[in-house]
Protein backbone atom coordinates (compact mmCIF):
# COMPACT_ATOMS: atom_id res chain seq x y z
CA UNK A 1 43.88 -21.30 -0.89
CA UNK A 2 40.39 -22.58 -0.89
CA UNK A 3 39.35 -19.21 -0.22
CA UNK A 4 40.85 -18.42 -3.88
CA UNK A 5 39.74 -21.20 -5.75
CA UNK A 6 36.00 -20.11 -4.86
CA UNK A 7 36.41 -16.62 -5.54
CA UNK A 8 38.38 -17.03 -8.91
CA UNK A 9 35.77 -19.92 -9.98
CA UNK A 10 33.00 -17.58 -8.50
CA UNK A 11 34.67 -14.74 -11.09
CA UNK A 12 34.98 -17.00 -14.29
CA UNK A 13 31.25 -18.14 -13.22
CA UNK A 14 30.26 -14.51 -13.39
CA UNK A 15 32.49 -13.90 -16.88
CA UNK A 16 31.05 -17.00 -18.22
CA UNK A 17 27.09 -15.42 -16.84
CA UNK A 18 28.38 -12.09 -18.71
CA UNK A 19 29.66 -13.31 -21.89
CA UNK A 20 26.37 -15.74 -22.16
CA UNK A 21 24.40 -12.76 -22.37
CA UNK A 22 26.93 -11.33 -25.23
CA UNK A 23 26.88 -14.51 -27.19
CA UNK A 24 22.76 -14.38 -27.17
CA UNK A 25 22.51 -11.10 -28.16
CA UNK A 26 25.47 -10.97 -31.26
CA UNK A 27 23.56 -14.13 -32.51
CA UNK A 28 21.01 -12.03 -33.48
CA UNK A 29 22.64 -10.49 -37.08
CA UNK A 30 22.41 -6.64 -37.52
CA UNK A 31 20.85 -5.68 -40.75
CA UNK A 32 23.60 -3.42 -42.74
CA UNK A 33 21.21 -0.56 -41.78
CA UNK A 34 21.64 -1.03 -38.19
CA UNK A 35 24.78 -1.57 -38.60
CA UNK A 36 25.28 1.66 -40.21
CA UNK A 37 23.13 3.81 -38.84
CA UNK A 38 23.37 2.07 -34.86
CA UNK A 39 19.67 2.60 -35.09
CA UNK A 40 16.41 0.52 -35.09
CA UNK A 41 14.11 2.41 -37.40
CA UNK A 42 10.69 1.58 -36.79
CA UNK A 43 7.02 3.39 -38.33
CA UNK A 44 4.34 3.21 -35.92
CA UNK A 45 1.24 5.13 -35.60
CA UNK A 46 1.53 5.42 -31.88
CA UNK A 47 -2.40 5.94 -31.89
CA UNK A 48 -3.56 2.63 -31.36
CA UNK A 49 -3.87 1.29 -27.58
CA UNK A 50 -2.70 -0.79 -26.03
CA UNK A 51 -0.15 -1.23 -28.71
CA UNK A 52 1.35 1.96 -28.98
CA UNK A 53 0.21 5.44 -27.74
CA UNK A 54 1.43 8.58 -25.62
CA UNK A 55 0.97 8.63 -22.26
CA UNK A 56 -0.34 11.63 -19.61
CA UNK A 57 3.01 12.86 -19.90
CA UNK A 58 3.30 12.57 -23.54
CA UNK A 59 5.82 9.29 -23.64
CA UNK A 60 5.22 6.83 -25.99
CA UNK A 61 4.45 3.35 -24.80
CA UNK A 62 2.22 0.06 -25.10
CA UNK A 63 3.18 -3.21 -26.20
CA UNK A 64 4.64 -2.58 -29.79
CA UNK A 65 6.75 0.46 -28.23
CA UNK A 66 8.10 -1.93 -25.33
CA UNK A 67 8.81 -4.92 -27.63
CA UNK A 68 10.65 -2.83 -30.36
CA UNK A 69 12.67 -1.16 -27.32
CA UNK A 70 14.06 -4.87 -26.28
CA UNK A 71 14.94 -5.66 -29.95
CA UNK A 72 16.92 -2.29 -29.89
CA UNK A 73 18.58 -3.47 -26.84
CA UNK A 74 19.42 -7.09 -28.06
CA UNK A 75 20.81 -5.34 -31.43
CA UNK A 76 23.05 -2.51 -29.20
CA UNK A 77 20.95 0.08 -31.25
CA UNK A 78 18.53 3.71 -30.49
CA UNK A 79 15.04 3.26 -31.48
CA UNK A 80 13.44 5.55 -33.43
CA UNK A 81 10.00 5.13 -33.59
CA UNK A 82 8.73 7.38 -36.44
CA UNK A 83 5.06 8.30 -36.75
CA UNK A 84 3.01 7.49 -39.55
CA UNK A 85 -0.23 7.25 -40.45
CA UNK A 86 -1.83 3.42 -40.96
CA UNK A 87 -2.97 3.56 -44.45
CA UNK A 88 1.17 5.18 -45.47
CA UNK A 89 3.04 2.12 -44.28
CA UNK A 90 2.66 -0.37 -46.96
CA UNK A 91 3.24 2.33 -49.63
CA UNK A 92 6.34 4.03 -47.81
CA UNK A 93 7.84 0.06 -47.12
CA UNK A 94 7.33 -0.31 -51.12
CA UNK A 95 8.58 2.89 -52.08
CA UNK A 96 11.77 2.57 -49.19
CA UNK A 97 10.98 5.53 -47.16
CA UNK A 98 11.14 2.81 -44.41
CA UNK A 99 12.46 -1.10 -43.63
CA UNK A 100 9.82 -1.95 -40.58
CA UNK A 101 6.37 -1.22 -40.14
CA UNK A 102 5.80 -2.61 -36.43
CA UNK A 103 1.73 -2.58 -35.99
CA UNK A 104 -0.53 -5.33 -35.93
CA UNK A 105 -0.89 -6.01 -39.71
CA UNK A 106 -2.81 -9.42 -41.31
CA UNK A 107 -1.70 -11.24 -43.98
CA UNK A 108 -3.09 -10.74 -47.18
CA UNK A 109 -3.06 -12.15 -50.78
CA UNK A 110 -2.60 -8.27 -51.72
CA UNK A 111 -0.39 -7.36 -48.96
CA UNK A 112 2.11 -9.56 -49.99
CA UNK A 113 2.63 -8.09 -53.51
CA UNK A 114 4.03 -5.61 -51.44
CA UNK A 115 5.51 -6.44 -48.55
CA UNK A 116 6.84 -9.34 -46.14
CA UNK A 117 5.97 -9.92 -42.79
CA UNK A 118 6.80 -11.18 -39.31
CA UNK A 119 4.17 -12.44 -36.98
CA UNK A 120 4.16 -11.88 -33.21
CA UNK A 121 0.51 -12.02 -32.41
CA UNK A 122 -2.41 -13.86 -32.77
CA UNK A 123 -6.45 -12.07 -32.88
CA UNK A 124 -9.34 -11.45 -34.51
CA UNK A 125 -11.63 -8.82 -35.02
CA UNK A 126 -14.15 -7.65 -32.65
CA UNK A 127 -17.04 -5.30 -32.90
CA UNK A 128 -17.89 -2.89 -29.46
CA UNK A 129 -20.68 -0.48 -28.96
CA UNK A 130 -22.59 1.58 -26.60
CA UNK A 131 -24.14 -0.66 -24.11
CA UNK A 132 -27.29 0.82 -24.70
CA UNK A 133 -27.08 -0.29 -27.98
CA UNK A 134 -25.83 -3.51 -27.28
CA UNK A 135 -28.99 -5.44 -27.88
CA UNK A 136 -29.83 -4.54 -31.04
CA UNK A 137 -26.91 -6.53 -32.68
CA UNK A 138 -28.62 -9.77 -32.61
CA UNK A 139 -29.50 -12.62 -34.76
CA UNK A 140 -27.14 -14.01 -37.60
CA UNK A 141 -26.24 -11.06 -39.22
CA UNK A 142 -26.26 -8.92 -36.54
CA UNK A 143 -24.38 -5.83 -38.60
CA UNK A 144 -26.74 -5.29 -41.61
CA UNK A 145 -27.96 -1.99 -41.49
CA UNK A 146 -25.62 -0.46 -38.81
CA UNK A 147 -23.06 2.15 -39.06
CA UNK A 148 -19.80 1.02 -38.14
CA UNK A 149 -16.70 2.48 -37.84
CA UNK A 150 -13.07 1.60 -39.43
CA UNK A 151 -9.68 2.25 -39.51
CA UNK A 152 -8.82 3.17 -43.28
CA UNK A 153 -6.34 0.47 -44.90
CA UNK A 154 -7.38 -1.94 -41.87
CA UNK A 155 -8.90 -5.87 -42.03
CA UNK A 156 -12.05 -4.19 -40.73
CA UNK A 157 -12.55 -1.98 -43.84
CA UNK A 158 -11.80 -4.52 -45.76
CA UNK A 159 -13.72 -6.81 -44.10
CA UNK A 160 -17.49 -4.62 -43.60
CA UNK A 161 -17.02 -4.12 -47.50
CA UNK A 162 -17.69 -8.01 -47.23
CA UNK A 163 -19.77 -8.21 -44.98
CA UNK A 164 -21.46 -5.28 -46.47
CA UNK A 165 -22.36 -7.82 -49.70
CA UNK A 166 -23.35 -10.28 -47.81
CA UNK A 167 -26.37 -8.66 -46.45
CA UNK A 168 -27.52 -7.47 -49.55
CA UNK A 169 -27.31 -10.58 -50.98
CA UNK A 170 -29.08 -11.75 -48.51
CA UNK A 171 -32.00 -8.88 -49.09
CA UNK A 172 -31.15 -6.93 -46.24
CA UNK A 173 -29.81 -3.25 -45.72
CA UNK A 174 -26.02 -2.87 -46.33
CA UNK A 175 -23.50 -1.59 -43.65
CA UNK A 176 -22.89 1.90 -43.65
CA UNK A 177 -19.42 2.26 -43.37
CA UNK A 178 -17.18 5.30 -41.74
CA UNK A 179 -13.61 5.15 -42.70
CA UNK A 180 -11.37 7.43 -39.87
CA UNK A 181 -7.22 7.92 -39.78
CA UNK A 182 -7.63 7.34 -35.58
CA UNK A 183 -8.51 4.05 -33.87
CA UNK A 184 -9.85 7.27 -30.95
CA UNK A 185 -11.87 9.02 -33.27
CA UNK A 186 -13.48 5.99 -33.63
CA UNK A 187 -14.25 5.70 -30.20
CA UNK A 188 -15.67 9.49 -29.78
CA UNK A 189 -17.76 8.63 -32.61
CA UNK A 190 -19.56 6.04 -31.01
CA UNK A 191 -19.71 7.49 -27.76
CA UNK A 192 -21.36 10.50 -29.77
CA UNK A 193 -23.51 8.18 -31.55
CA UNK A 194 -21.86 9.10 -34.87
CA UNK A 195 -21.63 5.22 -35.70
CA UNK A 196 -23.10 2.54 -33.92
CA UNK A 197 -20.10 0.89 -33.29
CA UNK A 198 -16.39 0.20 -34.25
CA UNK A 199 -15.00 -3.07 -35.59
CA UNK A 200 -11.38 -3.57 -34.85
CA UNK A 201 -8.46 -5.97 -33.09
CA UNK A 202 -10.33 -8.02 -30.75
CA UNK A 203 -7.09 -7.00 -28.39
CA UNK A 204 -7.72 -3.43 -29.18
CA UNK A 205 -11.19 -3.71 -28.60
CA UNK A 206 -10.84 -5.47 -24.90
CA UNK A 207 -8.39 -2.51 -23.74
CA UNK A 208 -11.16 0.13 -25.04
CA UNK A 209 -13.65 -1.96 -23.00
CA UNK A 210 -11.72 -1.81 -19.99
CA UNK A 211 -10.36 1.68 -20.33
CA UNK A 212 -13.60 3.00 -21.47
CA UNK A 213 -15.29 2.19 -18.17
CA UNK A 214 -18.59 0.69 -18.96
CA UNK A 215 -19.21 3.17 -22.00
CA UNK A 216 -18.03 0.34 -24.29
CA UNK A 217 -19.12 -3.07 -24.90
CA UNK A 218 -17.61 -5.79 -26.56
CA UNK A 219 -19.63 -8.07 -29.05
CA UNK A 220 -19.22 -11.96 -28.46
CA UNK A 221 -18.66 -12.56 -32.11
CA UNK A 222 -14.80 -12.39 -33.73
CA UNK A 223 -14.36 -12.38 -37.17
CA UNK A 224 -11.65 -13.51 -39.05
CA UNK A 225 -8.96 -15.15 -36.12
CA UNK A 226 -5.87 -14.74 -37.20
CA UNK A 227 -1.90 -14.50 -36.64
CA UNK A 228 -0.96 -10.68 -36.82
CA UNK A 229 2.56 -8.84 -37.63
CA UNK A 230 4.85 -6.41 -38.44
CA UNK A 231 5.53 -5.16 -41.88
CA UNK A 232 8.81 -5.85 -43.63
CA UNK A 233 9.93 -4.42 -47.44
CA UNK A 234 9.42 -7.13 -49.79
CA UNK A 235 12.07 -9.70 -49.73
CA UNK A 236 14.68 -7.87 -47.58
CA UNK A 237 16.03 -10.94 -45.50
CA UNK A 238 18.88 -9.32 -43.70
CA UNK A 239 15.64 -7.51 -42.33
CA UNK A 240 13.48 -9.81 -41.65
CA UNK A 241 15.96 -12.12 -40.19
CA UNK A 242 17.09 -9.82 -37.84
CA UNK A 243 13.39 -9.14 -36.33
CA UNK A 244 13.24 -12.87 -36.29
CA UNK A 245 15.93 -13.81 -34.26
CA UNK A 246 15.32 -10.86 -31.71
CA UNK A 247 11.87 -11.84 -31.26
CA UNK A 248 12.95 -15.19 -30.76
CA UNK A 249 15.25 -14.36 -28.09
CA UNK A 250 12.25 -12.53 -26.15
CA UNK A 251 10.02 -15.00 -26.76
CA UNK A 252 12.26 -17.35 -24.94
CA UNK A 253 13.72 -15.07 -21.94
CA UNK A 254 10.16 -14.38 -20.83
CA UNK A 255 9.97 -10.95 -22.23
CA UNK A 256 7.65 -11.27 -24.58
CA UNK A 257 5.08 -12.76 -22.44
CA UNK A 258 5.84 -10.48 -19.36
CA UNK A 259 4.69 -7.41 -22.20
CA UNK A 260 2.03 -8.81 -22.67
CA UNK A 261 0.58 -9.65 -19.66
CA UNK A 262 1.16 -6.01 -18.28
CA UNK A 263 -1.43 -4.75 -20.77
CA UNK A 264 -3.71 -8.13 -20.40
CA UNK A 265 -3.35 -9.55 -23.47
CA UNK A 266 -1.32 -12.84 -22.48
CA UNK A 267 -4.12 -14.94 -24.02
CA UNK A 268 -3.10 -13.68 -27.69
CA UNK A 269 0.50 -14.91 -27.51
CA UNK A 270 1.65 -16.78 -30.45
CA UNK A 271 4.08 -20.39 -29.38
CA UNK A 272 6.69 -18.56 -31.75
CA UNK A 273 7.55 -15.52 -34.15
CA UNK A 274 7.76 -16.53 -37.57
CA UNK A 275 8.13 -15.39 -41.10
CA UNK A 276 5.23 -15.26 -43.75
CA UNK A 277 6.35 -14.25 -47.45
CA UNK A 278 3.31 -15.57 -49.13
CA UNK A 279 -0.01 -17.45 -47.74
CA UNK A 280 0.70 -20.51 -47.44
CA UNK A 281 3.65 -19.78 -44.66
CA UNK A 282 0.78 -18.69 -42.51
CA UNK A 283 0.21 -21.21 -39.42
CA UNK A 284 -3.28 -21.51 -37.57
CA UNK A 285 -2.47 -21.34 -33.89
């Protein structure tokens, strides 16, 4: 008889274990197009290590591509990860061609016209050259007169055009700026002395470093530290309070920081994932 007791409380144990894991997940709310479809539709450029990118073998991968695979799992829906390139995302979110951009998007005054978004991350930006080069970035405005490559639509062509002013202003040359569609023909072009160096992600920019072995240095200066995000269309809740609550879960079951700290970048994780719908909801952590 005791023999039963423990075996039928060890069962409702495991049933209570089981339907735990049930309730979590259905407390995250479907958005009707989930719902609908029984898909997670998410653009991504998948050409931007270690965030997303294909593999040897061609799979796609990297943090992003992970993390949007667990939401899909906690909403009982396929992903569908469809490419696009950087500078199409806000346009296709405001025009509907899409409800998520998932890539590591600031918040901006302009931006926001447009879109919504949902932060995950935390960075700033970070220039890297050739380490040949590496010495001739020096003093307090250590860009004027270099070439430096960008990823169109990005914070760091927005932000050279800046920095660009500042040095004439200041009576010195401006930046020469080289806009490209590929965070790796960015690379190539340095390593072919096309540009003198890239600015981008300060995350990105450490996994080039690495991966790049020795060919790419990373300056000590960031620029511009801030939280980072997906892309939602303006003011569609349902949305954006899905993405919420599924990041939320994996922020708390471990997931989130066992992502990141397969591709190194544990020391950019954010306390929580949060919305931003204009400025001010922005939170300096």
């Amino acid at each position: 008889m005791n023999a039963y007791l423990r075996m039928t409380g060890l069962a409702l144990a495991i049933s209570t274990v089981a339907w735990g894991g049930v309730s979590r997940a259905a407390e995250v709310a479907k958005s009707t197009e989930v719902k609908q479809s029984g898909t997670l539709a998410v653009a991504n450029t998948l050409d931007y290590a270690p965030f997303e990118y294909l593999d040897a073998d061609g799979k796609q991968t990297g943090i992003i591509i992970e993390l949007a695979g667990e939401v899909a799992k906690l909403v009982d829906a396929k992903l569908d990860v469809q490419r696009t390139p950087f500078p199409s995302m806000i346009p296709g979110l405001a025009a509907g061609r899409f409800k998520i951009a998932w890539e590591t998007f600031s918040a901006t005054p302009e931006r926001l016209k447009q879109v919504d978004f949902v932060m995950f991350l935390k960075a700033g930006l970070a220039v890297s050259t050739s380490p040949d080069k590496k010495a001739s970035f020096s003093g307090d405005t250590p860009l004027c007169g270099k070439r430096i490559g960008v990823s169109a639509g990005s914070a760091s062509d927005f932000l050279v055009d800046k920095l660009s002013k500042e040095c004439t202003d200041k009576g010195q040359a401006a930046i020469e700026k080289s806009v490209f569609n590929s965070s790796t023909d960015i690379v190539q072009a340095v390593l072919s002395d096309r540009v003198d160096a890239r600015m981008d992600d300060a995350t990105a920019s450490s996994y080039f470093e690495v991966t790049s072995k020795g060919q790419l240095v990373v300056l000590p200066t960031l620029y511009d530290v801030a939280p980072l995000g997906m892309a939602i269309a303006k003011d569609d809740k349902e949305t954006a309070d899905m993405m919420v609550a599924a990041l939320a879960e994996l922020f708390k079951n471990g997931t989130y920081k066992a992502i990141l700290g397969r591709y190194g970048m544990g020391a950019y994780a954010i306390k929580e994932p949060y919305f931003v719908g204009t400025m001010d909801a922005l939170r300096a952590e």
